[in-house]
Structures are given as structure tokens and as C-alpha cells.
Protein backbone atom coordinates (compact mmCIF):
# COMPACT_ATOMS: atom_id res chain seq x y z
CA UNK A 1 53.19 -62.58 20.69
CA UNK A 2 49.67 -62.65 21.26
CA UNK A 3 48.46 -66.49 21.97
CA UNK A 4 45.51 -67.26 18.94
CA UNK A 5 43.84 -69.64 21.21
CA UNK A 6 43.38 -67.04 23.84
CA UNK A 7 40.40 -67.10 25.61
CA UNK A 8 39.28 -64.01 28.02
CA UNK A 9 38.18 -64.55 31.48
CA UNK A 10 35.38 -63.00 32.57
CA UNK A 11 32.89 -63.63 36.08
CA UNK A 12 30.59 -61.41 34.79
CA UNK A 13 29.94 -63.68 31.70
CA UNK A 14 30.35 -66.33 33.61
CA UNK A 15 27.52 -65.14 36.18
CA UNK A 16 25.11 -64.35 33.62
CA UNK A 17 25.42 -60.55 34.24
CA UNK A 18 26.56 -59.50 30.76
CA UNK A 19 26.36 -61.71 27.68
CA UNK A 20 27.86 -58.30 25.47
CA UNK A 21 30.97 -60.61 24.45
CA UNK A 22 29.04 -63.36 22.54
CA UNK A 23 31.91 -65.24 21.20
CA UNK A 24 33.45 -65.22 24.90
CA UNK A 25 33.25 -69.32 24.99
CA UNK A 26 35.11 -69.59 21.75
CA UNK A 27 38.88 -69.33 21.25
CA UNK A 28 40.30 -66.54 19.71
CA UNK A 29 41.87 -68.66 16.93
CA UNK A 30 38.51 -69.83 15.85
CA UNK A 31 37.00 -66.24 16.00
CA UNK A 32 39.44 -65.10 13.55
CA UNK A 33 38.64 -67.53 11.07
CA UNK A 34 35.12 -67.43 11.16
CA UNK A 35 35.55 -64.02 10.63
CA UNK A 36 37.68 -64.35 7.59
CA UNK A 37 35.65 -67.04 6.67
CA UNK A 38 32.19 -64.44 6.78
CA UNK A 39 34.31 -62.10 4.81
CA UNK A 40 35.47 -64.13 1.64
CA UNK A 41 31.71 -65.53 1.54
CA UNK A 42 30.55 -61.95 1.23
CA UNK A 43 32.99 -60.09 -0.58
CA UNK A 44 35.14 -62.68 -2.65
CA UNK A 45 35.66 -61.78 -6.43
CA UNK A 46 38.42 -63.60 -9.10
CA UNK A 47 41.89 -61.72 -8.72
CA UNK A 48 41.33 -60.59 -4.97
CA UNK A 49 44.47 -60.46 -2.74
CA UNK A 50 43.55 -61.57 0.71
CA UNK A 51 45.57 -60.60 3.21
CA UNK A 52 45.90 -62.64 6.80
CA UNK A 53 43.45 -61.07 9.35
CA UNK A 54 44.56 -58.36 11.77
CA UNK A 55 44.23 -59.75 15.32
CA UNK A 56 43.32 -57.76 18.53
CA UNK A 57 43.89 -57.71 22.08
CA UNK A 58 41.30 -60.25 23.49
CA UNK A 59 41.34 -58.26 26.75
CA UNK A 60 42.28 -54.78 28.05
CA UNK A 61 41.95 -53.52 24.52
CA UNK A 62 38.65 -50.71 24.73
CA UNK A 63 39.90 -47.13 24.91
CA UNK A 64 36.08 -46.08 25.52
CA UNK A 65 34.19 -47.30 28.86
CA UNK A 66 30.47 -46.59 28.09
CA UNK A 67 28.79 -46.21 31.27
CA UNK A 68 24.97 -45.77 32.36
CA UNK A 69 24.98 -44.68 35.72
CA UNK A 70 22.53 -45.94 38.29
CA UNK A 71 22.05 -47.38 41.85
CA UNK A 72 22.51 -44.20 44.01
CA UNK A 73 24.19 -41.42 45.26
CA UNK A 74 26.11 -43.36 48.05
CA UNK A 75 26.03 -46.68 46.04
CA UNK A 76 25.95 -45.88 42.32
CA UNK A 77 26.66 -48.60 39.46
CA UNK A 78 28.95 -48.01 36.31
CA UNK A 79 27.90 -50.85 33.86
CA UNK A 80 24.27 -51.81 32.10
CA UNK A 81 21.12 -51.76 32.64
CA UNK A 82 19.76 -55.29 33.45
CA UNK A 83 15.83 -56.13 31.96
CA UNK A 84 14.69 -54.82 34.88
CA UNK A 85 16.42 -51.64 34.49
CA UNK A 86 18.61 -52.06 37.86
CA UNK A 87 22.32 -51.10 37.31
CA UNK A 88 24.99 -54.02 36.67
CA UNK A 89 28.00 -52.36 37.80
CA UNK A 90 31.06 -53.30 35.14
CA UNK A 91 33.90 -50.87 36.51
CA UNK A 92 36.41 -54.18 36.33
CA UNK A 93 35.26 -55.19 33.15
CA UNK A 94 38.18 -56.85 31.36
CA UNK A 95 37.89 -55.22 28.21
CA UNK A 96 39.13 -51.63 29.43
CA UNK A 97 42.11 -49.99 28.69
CA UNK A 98 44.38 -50.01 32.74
CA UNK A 99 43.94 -46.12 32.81
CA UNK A 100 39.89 -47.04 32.23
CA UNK A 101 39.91 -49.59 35.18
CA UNK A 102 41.82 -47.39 37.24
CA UNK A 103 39.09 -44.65 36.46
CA UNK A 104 36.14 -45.75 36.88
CA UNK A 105 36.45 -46.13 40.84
CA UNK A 106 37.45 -42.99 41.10
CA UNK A 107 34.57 -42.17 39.06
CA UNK A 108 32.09 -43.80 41.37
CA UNK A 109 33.71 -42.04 44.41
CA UNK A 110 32.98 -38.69 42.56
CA UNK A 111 29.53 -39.10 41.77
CA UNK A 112 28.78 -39.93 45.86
CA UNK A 113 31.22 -36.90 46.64
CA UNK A 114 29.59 -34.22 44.06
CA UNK A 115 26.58 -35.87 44.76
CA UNK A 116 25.21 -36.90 41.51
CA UNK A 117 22.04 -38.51 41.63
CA UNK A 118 22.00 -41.46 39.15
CA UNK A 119 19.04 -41.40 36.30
CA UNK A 120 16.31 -43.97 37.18
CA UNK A 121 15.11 -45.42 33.28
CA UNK A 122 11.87 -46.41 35.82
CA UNK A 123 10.59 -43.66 37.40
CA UNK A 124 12.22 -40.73 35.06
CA UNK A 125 13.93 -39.23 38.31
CA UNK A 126 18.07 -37.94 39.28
CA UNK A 127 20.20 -36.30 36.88
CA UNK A 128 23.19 -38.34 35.86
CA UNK A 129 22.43 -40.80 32.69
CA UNK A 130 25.79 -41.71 31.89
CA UNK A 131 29.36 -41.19 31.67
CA UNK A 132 31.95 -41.50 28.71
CA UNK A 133 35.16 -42.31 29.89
CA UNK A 134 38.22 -42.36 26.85
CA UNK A 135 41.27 -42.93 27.63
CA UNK A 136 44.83 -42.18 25.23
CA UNK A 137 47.46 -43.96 24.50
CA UNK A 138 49.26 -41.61 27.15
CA UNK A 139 46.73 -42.88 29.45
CA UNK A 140 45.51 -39.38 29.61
CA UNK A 141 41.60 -39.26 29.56
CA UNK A 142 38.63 -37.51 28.64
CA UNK A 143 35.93 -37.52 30.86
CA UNK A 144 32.43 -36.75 29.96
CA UNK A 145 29.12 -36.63 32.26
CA UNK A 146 25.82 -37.07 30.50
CA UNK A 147 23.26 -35.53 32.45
CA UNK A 148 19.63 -34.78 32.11
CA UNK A 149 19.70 -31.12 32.75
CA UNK A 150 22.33 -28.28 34.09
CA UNK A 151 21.20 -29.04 37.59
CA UNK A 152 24.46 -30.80 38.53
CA UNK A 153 26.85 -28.49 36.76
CA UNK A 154 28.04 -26.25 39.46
CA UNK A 155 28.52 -29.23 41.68
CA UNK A 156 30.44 -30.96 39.13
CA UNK A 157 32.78 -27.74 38.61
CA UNK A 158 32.95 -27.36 42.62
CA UNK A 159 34.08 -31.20 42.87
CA UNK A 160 36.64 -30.57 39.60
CA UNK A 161 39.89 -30.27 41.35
CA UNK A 162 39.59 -33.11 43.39
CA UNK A 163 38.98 -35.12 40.59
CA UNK A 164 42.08 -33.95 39.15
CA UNK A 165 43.90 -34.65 41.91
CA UNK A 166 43.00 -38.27 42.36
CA UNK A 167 43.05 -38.63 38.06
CA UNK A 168 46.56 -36.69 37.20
CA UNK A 169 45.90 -38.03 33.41
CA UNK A 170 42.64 -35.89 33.27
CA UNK A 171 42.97 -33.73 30.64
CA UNK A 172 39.26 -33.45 29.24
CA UNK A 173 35.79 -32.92 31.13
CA UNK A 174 32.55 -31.74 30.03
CA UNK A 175 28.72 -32.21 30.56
CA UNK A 176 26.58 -33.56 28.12
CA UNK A 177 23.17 -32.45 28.07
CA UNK A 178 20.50 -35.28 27.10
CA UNK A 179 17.04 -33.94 28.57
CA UNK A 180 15.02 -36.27 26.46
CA UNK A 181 13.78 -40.21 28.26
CA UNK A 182 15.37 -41.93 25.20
CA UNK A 183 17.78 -45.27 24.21
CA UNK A 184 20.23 -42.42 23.44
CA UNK A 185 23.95 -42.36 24.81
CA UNK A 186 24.35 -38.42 24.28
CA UNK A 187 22.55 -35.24 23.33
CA UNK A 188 23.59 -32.83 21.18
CA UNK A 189 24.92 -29.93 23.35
CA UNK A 190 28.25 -30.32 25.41
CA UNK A 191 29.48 -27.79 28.15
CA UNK A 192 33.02 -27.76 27.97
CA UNK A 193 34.62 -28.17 32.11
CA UNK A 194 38.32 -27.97 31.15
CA UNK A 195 40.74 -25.73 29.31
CA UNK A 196 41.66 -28.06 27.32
CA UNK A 197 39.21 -29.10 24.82
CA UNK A 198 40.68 -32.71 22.98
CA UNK A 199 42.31 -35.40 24.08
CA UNK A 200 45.38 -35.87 22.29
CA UNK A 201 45.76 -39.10 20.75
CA UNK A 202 49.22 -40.45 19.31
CA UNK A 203 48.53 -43.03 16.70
CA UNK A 204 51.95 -44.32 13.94
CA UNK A 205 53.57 -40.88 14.77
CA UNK A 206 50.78 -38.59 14.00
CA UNK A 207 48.78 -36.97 16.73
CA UNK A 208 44.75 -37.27 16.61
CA UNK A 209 42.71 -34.49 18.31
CA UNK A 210 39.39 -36.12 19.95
CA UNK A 211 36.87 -33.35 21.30
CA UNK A 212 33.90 -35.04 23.19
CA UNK A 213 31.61 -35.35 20.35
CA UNK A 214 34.28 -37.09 18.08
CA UNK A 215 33.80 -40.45 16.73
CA UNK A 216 36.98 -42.52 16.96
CA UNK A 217 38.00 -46.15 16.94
CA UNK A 218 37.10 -48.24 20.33
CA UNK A 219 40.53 -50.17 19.51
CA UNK A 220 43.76 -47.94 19.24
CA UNK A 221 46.14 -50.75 18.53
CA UNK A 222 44.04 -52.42 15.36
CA UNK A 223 43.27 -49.03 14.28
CA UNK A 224 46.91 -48.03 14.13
CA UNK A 225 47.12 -51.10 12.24
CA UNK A 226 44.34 -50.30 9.91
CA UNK A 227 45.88 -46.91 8.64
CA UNK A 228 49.28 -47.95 8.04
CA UNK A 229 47.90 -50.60 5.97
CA UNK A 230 45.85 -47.95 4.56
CA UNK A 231 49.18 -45.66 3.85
CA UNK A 232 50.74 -49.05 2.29
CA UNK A 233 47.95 -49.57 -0.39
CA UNK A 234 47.87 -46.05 -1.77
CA UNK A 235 51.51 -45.62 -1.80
CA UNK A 236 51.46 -48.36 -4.37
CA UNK A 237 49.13 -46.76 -6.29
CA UNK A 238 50.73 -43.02 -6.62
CA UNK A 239 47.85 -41.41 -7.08
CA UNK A 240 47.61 -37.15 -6.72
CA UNK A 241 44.13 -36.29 -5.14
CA UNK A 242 42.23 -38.14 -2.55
CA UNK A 243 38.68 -37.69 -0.81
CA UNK A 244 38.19 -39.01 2.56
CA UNK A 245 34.42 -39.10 3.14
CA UNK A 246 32.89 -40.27 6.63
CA UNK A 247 36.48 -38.99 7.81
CA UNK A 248 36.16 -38.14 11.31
CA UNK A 249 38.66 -37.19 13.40
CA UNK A 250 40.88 -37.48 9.97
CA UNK A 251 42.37 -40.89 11.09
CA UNK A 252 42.83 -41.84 6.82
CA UNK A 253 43.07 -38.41 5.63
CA UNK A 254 46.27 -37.52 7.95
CA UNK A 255 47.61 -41.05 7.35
CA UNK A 256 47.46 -40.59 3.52
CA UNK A 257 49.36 -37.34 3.34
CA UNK A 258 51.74 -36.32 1.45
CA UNK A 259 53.54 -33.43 -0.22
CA UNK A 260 52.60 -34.26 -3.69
CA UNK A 261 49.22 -34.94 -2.82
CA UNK A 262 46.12 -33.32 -2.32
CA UNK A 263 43.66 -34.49 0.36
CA UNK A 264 40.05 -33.59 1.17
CA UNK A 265 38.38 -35.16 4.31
CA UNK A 266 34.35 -34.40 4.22
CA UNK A 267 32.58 -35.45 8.22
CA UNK A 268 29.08 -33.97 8.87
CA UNK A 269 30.35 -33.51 12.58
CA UNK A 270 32.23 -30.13 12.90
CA UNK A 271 33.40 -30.78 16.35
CA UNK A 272 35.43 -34.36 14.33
CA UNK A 273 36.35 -31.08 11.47
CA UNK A 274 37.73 -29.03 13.94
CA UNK A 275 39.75 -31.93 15.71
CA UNK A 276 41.01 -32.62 12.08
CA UNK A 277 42.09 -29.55 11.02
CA UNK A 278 44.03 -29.19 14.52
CA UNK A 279 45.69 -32.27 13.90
CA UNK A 280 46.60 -31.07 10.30
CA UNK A 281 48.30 -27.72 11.43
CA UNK A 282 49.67 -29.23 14.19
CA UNK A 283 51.58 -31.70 11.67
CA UNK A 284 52.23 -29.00 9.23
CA UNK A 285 50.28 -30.93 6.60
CA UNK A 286 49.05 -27.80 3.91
CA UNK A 287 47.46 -30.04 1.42
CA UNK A 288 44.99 -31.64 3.59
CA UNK A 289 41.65 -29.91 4.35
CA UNK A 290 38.69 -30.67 6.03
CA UNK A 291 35.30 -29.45 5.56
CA UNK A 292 31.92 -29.82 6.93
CA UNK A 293 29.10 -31.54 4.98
CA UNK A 294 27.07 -34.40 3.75
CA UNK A 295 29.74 -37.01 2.00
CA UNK A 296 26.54 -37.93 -0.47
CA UNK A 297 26.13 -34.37 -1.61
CA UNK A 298 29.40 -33.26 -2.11
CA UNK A 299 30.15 -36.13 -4.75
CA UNK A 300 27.28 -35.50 -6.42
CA UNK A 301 27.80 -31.61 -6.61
CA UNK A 302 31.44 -31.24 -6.66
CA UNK A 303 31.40 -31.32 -10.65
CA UNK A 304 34.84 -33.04 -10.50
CA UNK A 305 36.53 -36.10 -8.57
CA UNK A 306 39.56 -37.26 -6.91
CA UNK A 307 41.49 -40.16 -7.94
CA UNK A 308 40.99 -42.09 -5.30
CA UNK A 309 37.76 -42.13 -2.58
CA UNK A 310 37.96 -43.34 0.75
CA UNK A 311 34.96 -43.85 2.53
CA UNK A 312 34.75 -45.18 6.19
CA UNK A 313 30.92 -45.44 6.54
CA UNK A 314 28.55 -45.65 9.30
CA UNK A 315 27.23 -49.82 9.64
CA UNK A 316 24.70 -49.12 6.65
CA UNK A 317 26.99 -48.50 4.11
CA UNK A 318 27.46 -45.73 1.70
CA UNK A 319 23.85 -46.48 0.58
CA UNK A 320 22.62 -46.46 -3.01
CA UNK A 321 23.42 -42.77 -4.16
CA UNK A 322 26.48 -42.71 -3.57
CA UNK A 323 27.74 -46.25 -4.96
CA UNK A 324 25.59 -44.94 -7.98
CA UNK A 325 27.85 -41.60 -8.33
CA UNK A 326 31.17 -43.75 -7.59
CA UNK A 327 29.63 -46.42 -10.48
CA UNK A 328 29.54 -43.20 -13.38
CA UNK A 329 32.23 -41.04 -11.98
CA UNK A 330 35.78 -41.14 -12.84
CA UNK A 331 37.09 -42.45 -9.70
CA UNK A 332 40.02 -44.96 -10.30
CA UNK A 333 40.24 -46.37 -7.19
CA UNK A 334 38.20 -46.84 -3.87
CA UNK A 335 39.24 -47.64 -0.61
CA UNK A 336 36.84 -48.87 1.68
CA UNK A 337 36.92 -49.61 5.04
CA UNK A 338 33.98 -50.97 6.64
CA UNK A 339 32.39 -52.54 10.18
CA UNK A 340 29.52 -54.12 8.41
CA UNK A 341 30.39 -56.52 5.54
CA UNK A 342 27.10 -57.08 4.61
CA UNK A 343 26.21 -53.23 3.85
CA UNK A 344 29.46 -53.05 2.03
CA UNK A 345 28.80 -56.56 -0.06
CA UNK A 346 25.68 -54.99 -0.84
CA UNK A 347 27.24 -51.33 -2.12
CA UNK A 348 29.88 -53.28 -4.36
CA UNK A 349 26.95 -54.87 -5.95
CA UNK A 350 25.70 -51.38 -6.52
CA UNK A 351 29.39 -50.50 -8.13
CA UNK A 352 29.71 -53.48 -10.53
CA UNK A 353 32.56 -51.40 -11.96
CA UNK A 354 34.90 -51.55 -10.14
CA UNK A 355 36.36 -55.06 -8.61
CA UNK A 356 38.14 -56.02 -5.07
CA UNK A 357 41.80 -56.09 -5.64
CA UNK A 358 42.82 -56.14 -1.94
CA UNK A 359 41.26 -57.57 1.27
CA UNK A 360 41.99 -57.22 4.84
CA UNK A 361 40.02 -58.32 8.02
CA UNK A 362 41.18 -56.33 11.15
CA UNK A 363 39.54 -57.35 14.90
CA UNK A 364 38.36 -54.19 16.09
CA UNK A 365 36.49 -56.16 18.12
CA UNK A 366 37.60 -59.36 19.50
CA UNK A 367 34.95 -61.57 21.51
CA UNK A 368 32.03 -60.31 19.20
CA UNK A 369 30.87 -61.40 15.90
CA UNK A 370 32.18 -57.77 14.54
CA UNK A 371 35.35 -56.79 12.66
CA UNK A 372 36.54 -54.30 10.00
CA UNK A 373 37.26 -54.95 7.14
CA UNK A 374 39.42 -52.75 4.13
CA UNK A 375 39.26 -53.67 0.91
CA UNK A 376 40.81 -51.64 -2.27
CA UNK A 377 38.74 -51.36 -5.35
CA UNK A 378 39.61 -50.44 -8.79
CA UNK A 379 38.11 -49.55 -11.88
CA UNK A 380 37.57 -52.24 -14.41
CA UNK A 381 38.19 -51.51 -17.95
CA UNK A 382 34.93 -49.95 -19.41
CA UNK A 383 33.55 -50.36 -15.17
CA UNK A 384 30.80 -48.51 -15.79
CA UNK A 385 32.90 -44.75 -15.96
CA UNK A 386 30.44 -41.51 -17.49
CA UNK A 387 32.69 -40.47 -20.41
């Protein structure tokens, strides 16, 4: 049973190193009720249903380590950048997954051993940016290198095997290419290192394929929790065709299944697409599809629409086009999940017909001011609907 009044211990916080867990100093009771709190003031409507909050692992719950590299070869630093753009190294930070913690020393070792010569933001010299570290509920892990050009490749291959050896979970590796000097984590082209190419992740009985340039969920547990409660709320509703735009990896799409049911999951990422469709076969789940495109232009071009719409946006929200095709179209229901309840108090004032029925906050992201939150929407008698 996870103790509400929790509070994480951290000598990095403590030291002034890393203030990234804002709401460090206040107890994890009190975080989930401000949260709640922030959420009713936003989103709160006559005849909504809210649901206790979803709490999270205050510590150890992160299956993503984030990394910019720097220091040196024979001394390099996994953490952030402080405002003079020396490396904080963060290896033990208390928010990793075990398999991460266990990692990321092995990590450093192999960056001194292949001789990987850490970026400097300063003087625009070495090679190695960053590295994206993801590890599965297996504890098996994807490992990616972000690096400013191909220079490091071959050593990185030559190095490969002992890397395996000393990570047995490894299942993943790849360099990512970022050439430009930008505030960017990764570029756009990724050099696979590994026969395998996704790192299999096992969430409520279904298994999610995550390639390197995937998006998924920094918090397995809570987002486990977030599609069964998902599955629950549709289930109630019986409905026969669903869209899942911003779909990803097909986390809601896969979830919502069914054999009397029709699914369409829309990502603009085809390397999320082609982990989706995996995970689909893999299931044996023939009504669900995935394609690649805009979720904006596909709603307003389809010339038709599903009974229910999820969307999972980015932090801005599904933005004013889309709430404005949702307002007119003959969508009965809308499920929206959402890390920004501003954005998404803002859209449902842009969809005035249809109201909040259900509401749930989930901690993705204990020790921040950050949650998600899923709420269920349905149309309103004459809501607005294009005859």
C-alpha cells in the first residue's frame, strides 16, 4: 500500500543540484489533492462523475533516464546541464526504474571504454550529446546514443558486445544523429545497432512494441492504470467504431479492442505506426489498424466518423480545428486524455456540445506540478451536431 504522505529523499535536491522535482518538499498526500483540486477548478461541469485520483510511485517510478552527456572521456557525467553548462551527473537519481540505476554506470564505463567524447554546449566540440536509456517492465532496455555525427559509430559497434555482456537485459541500441547546436533531445535519423528493433513492453496483458523514436508513457504503472480505466469507460458505452488520434505506440487503440469493434489509431510518427501494427498482429487483433497522418486532417477529410474519438494530445491540446470538427460532427462520445488541463479546459470550451460525464486524475508524475487527466465526454442533446 503505497504511504500518501510519502515524501522522496533526494541529496541532489537537497544540495541544490537539481530543483526538476518542484513539489519534492511537499507530501505526497497534499500533491494529490492539489492536483485534484487544479482539475475540478478547470474542468468541473453539473453531472460530472469524479473519480478518486490515480496515485504514483513517488520514487523509482521513470522507465526513461534522459541523459546529456558531458565531463569527459575518462570522467563523463550522466545528468543536466548546470547554468554554466558543466555536467551534474544524476546516474542515482531516485526517480529511475532499478534496471535504469543499474544502467547508467555501466553506461558511463562504456563511454570511457569506446571512448566517446562528451558534447561541450560551450565550445561546440566531442561527439556524444546524450543518451536515452528505457527500460521494460522485464527490465530489458533500449539503449540509444545521441551523437553529433557518425564519427563514433564504428567504435560504438566495436565496444557492442561488451556492453551486452555487462547489460544481459539489452535488447535495443541505436545512434541518433543530431548534427545541429540546438535545445533538442534527438534528431530525426536513427541507425539501428541491434537485431532487434523494439523493446517489448508488457502492459494489462497486451504487449507494446517501442522502436527508438516512439513516444510512450514515462510511468508504466499509472499508465497501465490509465488504459484499463480507459477499457472500463467504453465498455459501458458499447459503442462499434472508434478513432484513436495522437495514438502512438497504440497504448488506447489495443486496449479498446474488441471483436465487434472497429478501431482506427491515426500517429504522424510511422516508426510509433509500425510499433502499433506489430503489436496488433502480434495479438491477433484484425479490426484494429493504424495509419500514418495528421489526426486534424483526417477528421476533417474522412467524410464520415466513428462513434467514439479518443484523442491523447501533445500539452497544447487538440487546438481549435479540431474541437471545431468534433463540435459539428456526429461524434457521440469523446474520450480525452490529457497532460495539460489547461489546453484541454480550453478545447471543451471550443466543444460546448458535448459535456464531462467522467473525470479521472492519474500521477504520471509524482513530485511535479503535472498529472493526466481522462475525462469522457458526451454529446448533449442538440450539442451542437451538423445534421
Amino acid at each position: 500500500m503505497l504511504e500518501l504522505q510519502e515524501r522522496l529523499s533526494c541529496h541532489h535536491f537537497d544540495a541544490g543540484r537539481c530543483g526538476s522535482c518542484t513539489w519534492l518538499p511537499t507530501g505526497y498526500g497534499d500533491q494529490l489533492a492539489a492536483k485534484q483540486a487544479h482539475a475540478v477548478e478547470l474542468l468541473d461541469r453539473p453531472g460530472v462523475e469524479w473519480f478518486d485520483p490515480v496515485a504514483g510511485r513517488v520514487s523509482h517510478f521513470r522507465n526513461k533516464a534522459k541523459m546529456a552527456v558531458a565531463g569527459t572521456v575518462d570522467a563523463p557525467t550522466l545528468g543536466i546541464l548546470d547554468r554554466d553548462l558543466r555536467g551534474i551527473d544524476l546516474r542515482d537519481c531516485p526517480l529511475h526504474l532499478p534496471a535504469l540505476l543499474d544502467a547508467l554506470p555501466v553506461l558511463a564505463a562504456f563511454v570511457s571504454r569506446a571512448v566517446l567524447a562528451p558534447y561541450d554546449v560551450a565550445t561546440r566540440a566531442g561527439e556524444l550529446k546524450h543518451l536515452l536509456v528505457t527500460a521494460s517492465p522485464d527490465d530489458e532496455l533500449m539503449v540509444r546514443f545521441v551523437a553529433r555525427s557518425q564519427e563514433p559509430v564504428a567504435r560504438i559497434r566495436k565496444h557492442l558486445p561488451w556492453l551486452h555482456e555487462q547489460l544481459p537485459g539489452l535488447r535495443v541500441a541505436s545512434v541518433n544523429l543530431l548534427p545541429e547546436h540546438k535545445a533538442a533531445l534527438e534528431g530525426p535519423r536513427e541507425l539501428l545497432l541491434t537485431d532487434d528493433d523494439s523493446l517489448p513492453m508488457r502492459v494489462n496483458g497486451l504487449t507494446l512494441h517501442l522502436r527508438p523514436q516512439s513516444f510512450f508513457q514515462t510511468n508504466t504503472e499509472v499508465a497501465a492504470a490509465l488504459y484499463r480505466e480507459a477499457r472500463a469507460w467504453v465498455t459501458d458505452l458499447d459503442v462499434a467504431s472508434v478513432w484513436d488520434l495522437y495514438c502512438g505506440v497504440g497504448g488506447f487503440a489495443l486496449h479498446l479492442a474488441s471483436a465487434d469493434r472497429d478501431v482506427l489509431g491515426i500517429e504522424t510518427s510511422a516508426e510509433a505506426v509500425a510499433s502499433a501494427r506489430a503489436s496488433a498482429t502480434e495479438a491477433g487483433l484484425p479490426r484494429v489498424r493504424f495509419e500514418s497522418g495528421d489526426a486534424t486532417e483526417l477528421a476533417l477529410h474522412a467524410g464520415t466518423a466513428p462513434e467514439l474519438l479518443v484523442v491523447n494530445p501533445p500539452r497544447r491540446g487538440i487546438g481549435a480545428r479540431l474541437a471545431g470538427w468534433v463540435q459539428t460532427s456526429p461524434v457521440r462520445h469523446v474520450l480525452y486524455s490529457s497532460c495539460n488541463a489547461e489546453s484541454l479546459a480550453r478545447d471543451l470550451e471550443a466543444m460546448p456540445g458535448l459535456v464531462p460525464r467522467r473525470a479521472r486524475v492519474l500521477d504520471m508524475f509524482p513530485n511535479t506540478a503535472h498529472y493526466e487527466i481522462l475525462v469522457l465526454l458526451e454529446r448533449a442533446e442538440g450539442g451542437g451536431r451538423t445534421p
